[in-house]
C-alpha atoms as a PDB file:
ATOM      1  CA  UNK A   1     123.530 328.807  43.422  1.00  0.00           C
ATOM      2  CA  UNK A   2     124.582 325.343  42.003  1.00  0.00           C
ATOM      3  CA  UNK A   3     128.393 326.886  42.704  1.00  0.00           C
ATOM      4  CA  UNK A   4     127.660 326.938  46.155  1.00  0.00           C
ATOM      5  CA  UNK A   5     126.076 323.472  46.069  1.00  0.00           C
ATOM      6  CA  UNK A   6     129.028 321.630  44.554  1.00  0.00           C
ATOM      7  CA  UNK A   7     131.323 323.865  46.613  1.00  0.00           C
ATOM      8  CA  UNK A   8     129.067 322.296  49.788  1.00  0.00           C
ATOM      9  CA  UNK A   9     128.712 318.264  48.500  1.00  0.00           C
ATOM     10  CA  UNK A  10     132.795 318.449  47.750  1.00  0.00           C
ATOM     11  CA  UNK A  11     133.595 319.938  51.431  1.00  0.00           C
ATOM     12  CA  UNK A  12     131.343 316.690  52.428  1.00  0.00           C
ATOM     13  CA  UNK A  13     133.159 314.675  50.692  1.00  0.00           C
ATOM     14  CA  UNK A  14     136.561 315.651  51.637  1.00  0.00           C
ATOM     15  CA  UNK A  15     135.576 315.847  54.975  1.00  0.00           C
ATOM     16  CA  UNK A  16     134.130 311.978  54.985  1.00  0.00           C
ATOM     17  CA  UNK A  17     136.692 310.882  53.294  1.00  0.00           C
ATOM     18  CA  UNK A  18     139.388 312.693  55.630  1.00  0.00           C
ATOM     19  CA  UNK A  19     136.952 310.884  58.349  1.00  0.00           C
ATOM     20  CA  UNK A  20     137.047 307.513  57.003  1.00  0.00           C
ATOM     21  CA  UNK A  21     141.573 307.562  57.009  1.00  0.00           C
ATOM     22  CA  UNK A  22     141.164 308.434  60.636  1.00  0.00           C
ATOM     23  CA  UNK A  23     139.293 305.959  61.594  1.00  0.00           C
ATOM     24  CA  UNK A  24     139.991 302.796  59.160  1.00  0.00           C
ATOM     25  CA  UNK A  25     144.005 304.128  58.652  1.00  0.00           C
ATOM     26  CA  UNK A  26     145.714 304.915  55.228  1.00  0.00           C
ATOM     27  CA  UNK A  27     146.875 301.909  53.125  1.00  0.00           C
ATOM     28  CA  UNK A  28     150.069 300.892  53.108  1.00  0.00           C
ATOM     29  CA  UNK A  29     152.385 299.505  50.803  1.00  0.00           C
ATOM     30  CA  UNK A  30     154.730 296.566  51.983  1.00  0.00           C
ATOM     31  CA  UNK A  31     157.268 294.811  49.994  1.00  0.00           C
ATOM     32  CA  UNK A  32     157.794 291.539  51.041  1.00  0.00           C
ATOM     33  CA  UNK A  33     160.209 288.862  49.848  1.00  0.00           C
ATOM     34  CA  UNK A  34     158.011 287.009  48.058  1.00  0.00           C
ATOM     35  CA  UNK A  35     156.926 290.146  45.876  1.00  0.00           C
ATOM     36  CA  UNK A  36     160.720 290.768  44.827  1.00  0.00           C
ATOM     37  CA  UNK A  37     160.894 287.341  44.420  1.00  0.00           C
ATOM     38  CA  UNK A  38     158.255 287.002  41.750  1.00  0.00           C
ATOM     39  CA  UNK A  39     159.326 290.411  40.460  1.00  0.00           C
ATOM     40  CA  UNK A  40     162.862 288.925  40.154  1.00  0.00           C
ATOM     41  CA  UNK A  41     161.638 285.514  38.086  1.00  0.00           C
ATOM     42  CA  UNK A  42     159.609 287.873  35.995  1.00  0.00           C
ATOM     43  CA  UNK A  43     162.519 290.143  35.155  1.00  0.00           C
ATOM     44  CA  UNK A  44     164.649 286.963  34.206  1.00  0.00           C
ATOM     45  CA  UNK A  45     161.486 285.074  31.940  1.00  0.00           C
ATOM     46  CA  UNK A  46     161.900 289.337  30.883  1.00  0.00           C
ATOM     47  CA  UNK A  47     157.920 289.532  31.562  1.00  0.00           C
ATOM     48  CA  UNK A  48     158.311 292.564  34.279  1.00  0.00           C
ATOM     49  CA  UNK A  49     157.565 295.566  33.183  1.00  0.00           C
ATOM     50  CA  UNK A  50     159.468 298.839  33.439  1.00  0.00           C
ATOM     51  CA  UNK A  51     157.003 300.567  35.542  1.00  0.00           C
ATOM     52  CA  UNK A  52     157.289 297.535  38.165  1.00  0.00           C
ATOM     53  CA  UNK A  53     161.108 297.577  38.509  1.00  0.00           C
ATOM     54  CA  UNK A  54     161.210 301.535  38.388  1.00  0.00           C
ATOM     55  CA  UNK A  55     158.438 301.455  41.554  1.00  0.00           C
ATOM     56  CA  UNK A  56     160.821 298.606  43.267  1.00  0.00           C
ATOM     57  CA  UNK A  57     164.361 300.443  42.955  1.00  0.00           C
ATOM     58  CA  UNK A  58     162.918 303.796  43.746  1.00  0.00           C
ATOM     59  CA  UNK A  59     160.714 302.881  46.790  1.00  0.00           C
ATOM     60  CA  UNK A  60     162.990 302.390  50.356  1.00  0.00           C
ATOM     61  CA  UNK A  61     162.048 298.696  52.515  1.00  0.00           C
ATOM     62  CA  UNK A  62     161.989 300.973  55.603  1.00  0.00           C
ATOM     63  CA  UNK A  63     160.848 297.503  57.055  1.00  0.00           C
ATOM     64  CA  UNK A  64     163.155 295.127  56.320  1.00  0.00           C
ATOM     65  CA  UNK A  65     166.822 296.122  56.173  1.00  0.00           C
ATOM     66  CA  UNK A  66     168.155 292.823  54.546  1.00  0.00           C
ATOM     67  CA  UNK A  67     164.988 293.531  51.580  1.00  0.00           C
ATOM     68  CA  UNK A  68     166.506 296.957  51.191  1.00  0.00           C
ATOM     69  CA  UNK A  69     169.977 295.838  50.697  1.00  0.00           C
ATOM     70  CA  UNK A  70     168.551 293.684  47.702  1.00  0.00           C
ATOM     71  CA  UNK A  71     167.048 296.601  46.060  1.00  0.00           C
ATOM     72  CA  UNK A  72     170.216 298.746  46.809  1.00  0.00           C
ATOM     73  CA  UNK A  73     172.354 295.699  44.485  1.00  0.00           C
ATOM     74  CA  UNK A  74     169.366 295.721  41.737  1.00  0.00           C
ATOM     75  CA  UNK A  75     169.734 299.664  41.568  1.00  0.00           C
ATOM     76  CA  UNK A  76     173.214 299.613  41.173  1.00  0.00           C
ATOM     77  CA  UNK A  77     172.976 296.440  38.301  1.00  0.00           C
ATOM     78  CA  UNK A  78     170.294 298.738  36.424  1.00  0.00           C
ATOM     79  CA  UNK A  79     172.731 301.220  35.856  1.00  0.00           C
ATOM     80  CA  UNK A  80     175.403 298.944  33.734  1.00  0.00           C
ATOM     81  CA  UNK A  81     173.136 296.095  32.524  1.00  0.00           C
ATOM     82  CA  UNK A  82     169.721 297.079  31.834  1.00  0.00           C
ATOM     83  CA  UNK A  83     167.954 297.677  28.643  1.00  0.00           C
ATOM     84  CA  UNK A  84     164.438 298.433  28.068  1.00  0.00           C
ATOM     85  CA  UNK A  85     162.458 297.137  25.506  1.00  0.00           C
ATOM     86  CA  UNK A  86     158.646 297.638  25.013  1.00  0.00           C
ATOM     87  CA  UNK A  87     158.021 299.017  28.275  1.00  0.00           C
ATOM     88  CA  UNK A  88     159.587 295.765  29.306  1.00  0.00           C
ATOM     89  CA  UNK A  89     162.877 295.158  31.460  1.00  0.00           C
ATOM     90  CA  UNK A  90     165.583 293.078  29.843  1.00  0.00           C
ATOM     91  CA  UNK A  91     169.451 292.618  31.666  1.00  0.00           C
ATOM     92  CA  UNK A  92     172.585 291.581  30.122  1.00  0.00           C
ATOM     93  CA  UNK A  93     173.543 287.695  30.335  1.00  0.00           C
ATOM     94  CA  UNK A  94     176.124 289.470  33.329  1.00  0.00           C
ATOM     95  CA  UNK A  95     172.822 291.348  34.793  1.00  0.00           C
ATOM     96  CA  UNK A  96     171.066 288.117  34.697  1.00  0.00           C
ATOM     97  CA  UNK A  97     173.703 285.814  35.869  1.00  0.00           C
ATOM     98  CA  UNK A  98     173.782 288.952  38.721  1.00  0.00           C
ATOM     99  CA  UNK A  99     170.077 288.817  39.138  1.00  0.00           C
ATOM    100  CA  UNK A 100     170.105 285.126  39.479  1.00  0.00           C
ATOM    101  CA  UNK A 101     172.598 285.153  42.440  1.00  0.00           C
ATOM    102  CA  UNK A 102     170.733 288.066  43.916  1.00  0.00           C
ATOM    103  CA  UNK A 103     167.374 285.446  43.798  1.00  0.00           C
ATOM    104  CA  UNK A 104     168.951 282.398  44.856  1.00  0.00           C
ATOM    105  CA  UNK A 105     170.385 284.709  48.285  1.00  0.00           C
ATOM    106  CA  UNK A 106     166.624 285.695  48.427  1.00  0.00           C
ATOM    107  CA  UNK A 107     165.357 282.238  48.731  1.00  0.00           C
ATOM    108  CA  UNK A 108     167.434 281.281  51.512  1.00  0.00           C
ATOM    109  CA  UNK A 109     165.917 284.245  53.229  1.00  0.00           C
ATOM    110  CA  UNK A 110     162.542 282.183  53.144  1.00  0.00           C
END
């Protein structure tokens, strides 16, 4: 009997929940300049952490081409110049002279 019952309140609870994304929509992620911006100044004061930069050069800007060009260039600098340290990302002096550059072109996005 109390198989049935949990098998009954989790149906419910899928099914509300399945409801509620209908209605309200799924959340979305967006990546906007400013966020690789302040990800960028945190990978060069070598505060960002590895899960951060892995989530950033693994997940396509669909949205903004010129945003997805930027993480295309960190990708490829992560390959040659970046070490991890403590679950924390640290860059060559080259990778941050490279990451520099890449922020500087950011801000005159803005």
């Amino acid at each position: 009997m109390n198989f049935i019952i949990t098998v009954a309140l989790t149906f419910i609870v899928v099914m509300l929940a399945l409801l509620v994304f209908r209605y309200v929509g799924l959340p979305i992620y967006r990546v906007e300049a400013i966020n690789v911006q302040r990800l960028l100044e945190s990978v060069l004061a070598e505060t960002a952490s590895t899960t951060d930069w892995d989530i950033f050069v693994g997940m396509p800007i669909r949205h903004d081409p010129e945003l997805d060009k930027i993480r295309v260039q960190c990708a490829m600098l992560e390959v040659s110049e970046i070490t991890a340290e403590h679950g924390l990302v640290r860059f060559s002096p080259a990778g941050r002279r490279e990451l520099q550059q890449i922020l500087n072109h950011l801000s005159t996005l803005e």
